[in-house]
N, C-alpha and C. Protein backbone atom coordinates (compact mmCIF):
# COMPACT_ATOMS: atom_id res chain seq x y z
N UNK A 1 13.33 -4.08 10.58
CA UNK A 1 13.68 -2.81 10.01
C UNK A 1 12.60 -1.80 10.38
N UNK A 2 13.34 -0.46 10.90
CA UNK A 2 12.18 0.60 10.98
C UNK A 2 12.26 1.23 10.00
N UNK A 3 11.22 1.78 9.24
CA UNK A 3 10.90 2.47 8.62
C UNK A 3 11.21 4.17 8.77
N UNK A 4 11.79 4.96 8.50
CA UNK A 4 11.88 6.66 8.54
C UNK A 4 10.27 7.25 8.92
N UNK A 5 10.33 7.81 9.96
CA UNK A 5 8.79 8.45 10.65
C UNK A 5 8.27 9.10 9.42
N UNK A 6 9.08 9.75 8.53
CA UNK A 6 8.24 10.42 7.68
C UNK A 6 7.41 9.56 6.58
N UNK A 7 7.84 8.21 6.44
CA UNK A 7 7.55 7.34 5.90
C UNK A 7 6.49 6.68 6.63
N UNK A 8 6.73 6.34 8.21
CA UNK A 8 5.43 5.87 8.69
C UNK A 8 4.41 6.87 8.51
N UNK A 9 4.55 7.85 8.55
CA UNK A 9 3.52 8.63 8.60
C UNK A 9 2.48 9.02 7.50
N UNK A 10 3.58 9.11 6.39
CA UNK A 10 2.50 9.26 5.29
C UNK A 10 2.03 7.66 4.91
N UNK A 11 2.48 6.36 5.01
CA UNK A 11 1.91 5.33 4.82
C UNK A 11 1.00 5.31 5.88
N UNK A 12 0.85 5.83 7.28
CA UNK A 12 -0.47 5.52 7.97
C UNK A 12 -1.30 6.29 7.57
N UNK A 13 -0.94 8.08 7.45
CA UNK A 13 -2.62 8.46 6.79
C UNK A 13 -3.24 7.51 5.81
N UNK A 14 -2.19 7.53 4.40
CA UNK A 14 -2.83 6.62 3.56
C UNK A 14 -3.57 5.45 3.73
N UNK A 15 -2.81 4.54 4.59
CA UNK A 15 -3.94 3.55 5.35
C UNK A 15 -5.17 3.76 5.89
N UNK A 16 -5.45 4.98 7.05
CA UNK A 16 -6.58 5.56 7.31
C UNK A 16 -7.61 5.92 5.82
N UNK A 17 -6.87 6.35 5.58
CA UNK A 17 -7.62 6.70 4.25
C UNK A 17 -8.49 5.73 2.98
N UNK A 18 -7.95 4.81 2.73
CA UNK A 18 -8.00 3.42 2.92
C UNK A 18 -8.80 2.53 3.35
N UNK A 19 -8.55 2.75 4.74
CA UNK A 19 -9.64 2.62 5.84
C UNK A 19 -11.20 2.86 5.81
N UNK A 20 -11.09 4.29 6.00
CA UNK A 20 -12.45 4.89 5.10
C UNK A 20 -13.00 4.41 3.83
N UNK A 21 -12.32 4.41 2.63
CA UNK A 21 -12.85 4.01 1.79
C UNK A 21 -13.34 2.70 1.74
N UNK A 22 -12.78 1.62 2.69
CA UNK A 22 -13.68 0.42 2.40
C UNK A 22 -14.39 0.20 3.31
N UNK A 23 -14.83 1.16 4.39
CA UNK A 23 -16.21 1.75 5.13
C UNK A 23 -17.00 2.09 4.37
N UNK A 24 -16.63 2.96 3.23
CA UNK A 24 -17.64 3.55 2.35
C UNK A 24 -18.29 2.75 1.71
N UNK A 25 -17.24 2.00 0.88
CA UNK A 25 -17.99 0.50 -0.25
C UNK A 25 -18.60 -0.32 0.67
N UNK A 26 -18.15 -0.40 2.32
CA UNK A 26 -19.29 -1.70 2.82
C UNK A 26 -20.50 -1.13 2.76
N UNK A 27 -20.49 0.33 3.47
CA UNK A 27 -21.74 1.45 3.29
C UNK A 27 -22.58 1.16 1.75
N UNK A 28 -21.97 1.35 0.82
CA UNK A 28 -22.44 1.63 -0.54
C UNK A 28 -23.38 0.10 -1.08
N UNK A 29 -22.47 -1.11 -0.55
CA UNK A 29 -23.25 -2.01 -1.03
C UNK A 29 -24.52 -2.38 -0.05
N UNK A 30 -24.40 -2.15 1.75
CA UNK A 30 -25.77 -1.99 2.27
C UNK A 30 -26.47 -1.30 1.62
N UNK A 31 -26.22 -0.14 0.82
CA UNK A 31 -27.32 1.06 0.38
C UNK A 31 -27.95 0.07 -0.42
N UNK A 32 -27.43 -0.44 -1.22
CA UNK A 32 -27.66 -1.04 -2.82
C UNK A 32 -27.29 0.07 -3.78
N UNK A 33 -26.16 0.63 -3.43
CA UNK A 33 -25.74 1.70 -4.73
C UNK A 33 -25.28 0.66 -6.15
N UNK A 34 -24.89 1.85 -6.99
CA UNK A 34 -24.96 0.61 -8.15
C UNK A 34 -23.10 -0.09 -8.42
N UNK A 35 -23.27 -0.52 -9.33
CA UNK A 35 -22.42 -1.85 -9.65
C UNK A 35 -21.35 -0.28 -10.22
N UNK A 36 -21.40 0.08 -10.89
CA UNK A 36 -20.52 1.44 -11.28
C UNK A 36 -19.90 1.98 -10.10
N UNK A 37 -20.48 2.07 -9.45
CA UNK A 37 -20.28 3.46 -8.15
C UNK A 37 -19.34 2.69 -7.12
N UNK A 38 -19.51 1.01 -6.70
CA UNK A 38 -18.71 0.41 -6.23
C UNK A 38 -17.62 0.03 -7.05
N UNK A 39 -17.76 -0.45 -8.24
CA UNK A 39 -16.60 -0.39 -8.59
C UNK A 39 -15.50 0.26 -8.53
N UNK A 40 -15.99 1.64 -9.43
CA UNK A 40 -15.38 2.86 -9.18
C UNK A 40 -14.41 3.15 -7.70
N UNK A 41 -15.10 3.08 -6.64
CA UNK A 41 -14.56 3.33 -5.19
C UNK A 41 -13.59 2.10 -5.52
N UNK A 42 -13.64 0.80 -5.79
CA UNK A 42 -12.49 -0.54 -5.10
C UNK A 42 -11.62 -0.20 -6.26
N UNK A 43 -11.39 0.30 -7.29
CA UNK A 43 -10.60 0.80 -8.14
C UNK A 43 -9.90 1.82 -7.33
N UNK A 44 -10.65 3.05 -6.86
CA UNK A 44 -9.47 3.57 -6.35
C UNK A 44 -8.69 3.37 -4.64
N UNK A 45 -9.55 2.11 -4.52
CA UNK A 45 -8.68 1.95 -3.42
C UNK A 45 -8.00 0.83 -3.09
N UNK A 46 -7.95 0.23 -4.71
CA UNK A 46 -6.83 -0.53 -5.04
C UNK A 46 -5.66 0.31 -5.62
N UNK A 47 -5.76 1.68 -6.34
CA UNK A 47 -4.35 2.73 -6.64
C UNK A 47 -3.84 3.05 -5.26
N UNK A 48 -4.69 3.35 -4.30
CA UNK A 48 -4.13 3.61 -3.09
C UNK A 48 -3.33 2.59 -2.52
N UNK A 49 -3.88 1.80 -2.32
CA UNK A 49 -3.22 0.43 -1.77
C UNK A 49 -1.81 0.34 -2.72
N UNK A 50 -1.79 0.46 -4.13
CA UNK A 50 -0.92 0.47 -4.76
C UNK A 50 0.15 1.41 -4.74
N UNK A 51 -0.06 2.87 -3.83
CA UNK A 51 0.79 3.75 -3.86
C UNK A 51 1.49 3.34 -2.00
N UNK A 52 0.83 2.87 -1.62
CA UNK A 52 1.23 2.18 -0.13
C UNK A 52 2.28 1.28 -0.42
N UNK A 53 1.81 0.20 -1.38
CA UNK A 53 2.98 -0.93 -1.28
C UNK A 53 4.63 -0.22 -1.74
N UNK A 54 4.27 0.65 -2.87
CA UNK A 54 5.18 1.09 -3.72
C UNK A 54 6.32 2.22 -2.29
N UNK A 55 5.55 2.98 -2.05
CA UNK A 55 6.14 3.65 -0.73
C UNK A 55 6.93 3.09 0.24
N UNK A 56 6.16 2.17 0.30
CA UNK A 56 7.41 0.78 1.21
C UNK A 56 8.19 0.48 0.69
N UNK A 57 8.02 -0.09 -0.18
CA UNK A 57 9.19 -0.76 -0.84
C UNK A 57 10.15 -0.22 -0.99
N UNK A 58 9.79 0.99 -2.28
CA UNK A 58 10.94 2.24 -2.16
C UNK A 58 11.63 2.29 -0.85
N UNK A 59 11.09 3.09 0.46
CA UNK A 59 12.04 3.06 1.43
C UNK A 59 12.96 1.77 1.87
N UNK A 60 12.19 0.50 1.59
CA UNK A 60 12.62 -0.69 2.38
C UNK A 60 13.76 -0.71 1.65
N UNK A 61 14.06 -0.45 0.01
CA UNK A 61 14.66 -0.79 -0.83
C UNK A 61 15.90 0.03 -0.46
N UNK A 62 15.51 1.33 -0.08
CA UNK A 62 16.67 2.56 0.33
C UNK A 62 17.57 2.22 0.95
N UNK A 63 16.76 1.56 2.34
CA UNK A 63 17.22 1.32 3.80
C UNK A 63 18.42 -0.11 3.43
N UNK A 64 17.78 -1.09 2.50
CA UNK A 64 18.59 -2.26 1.89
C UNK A 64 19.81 -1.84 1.59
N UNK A 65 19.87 -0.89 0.22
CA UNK A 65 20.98 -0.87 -0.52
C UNK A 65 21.76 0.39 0.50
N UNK A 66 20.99 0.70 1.68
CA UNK A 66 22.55 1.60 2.42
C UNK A 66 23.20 0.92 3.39
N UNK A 67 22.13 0.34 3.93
CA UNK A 67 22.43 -1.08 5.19
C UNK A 67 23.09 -2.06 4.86
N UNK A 68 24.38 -1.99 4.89
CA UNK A 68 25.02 -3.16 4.58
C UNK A 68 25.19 -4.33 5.32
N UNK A 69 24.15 -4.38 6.72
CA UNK A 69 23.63 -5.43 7.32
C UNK A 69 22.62 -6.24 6.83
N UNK A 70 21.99 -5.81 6.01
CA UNK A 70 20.51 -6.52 5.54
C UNK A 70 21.43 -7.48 5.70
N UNK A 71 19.90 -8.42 5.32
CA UNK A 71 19.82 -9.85 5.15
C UNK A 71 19.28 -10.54 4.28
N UNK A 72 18.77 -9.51 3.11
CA UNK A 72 18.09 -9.74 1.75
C UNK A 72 18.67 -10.07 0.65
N UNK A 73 19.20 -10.85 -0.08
CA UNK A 73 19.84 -11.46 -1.16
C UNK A 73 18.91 -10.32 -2.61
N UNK A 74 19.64 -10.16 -3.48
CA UNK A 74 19.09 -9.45 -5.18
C UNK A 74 17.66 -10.49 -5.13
N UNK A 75 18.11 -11.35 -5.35
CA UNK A 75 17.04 -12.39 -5.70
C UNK A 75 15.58 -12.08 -4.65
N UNK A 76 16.26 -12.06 -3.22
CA UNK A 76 14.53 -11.70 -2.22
C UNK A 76 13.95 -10.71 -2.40
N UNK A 77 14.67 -9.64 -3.20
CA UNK A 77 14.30 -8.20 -3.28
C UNK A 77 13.58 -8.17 -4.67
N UNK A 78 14.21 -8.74 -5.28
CA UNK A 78 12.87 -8.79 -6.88
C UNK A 78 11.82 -9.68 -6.24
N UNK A 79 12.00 -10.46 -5.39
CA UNK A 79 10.50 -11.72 -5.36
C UNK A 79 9.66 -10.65 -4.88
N UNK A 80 10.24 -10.09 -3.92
CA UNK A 80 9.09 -8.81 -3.20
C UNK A 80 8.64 -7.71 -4.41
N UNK A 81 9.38 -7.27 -5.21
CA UNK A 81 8.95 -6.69 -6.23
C UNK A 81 8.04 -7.01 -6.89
N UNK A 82 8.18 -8.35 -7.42
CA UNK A 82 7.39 -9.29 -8.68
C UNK A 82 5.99 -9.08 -7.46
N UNK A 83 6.17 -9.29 -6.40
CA UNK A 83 4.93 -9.73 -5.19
C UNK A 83 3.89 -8.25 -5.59
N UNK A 84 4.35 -7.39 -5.88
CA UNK A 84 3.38 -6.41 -5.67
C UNK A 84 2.92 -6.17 -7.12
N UNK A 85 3.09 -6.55 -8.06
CA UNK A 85 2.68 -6.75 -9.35
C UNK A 85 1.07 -7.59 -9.43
């Protein structure tokens, strides 16, 4: 399945973005910054990561219920759900 460009697109900035941030935390723990300040950063780039999966899905989910080719059963489509929980 392809994904809608406008969809790749904002899931790759976000990835880049992403990207960076766990440049930063490898950065932060060479520094020896503190236990707060890393946290803080892998917190939010676990919401990010979390607004990535959710973005997919949504579309994947779109593309499912219009495609009446899939090949995804109700049941594979909640396991992938429950998966990002």
């Amino acid at each position: 399945m392809r994904f809608p460009e406008e969809v790749t697109d904002d899931v790759t900035k976000r990835l880049r973005r992403v990207e960076g941030q766990v440049r930063g935390v490898q950065q932060m723990i060479e520094d020896g910054r503190s236990c707060q300040d890393v946290v803080t950063q892998l917190s939010a780039i676990k919401s990010a990561m979390d607004r990535v999966n959710y973005r997919l899905f949504s579309a994947g989910m779109r593309h499912c219920v219009i495609d009446d080719n899939n090949d995804m059963s109700p049941d594979d489509l909640e396991k992938l759900f429950v998966k990002l929980g």
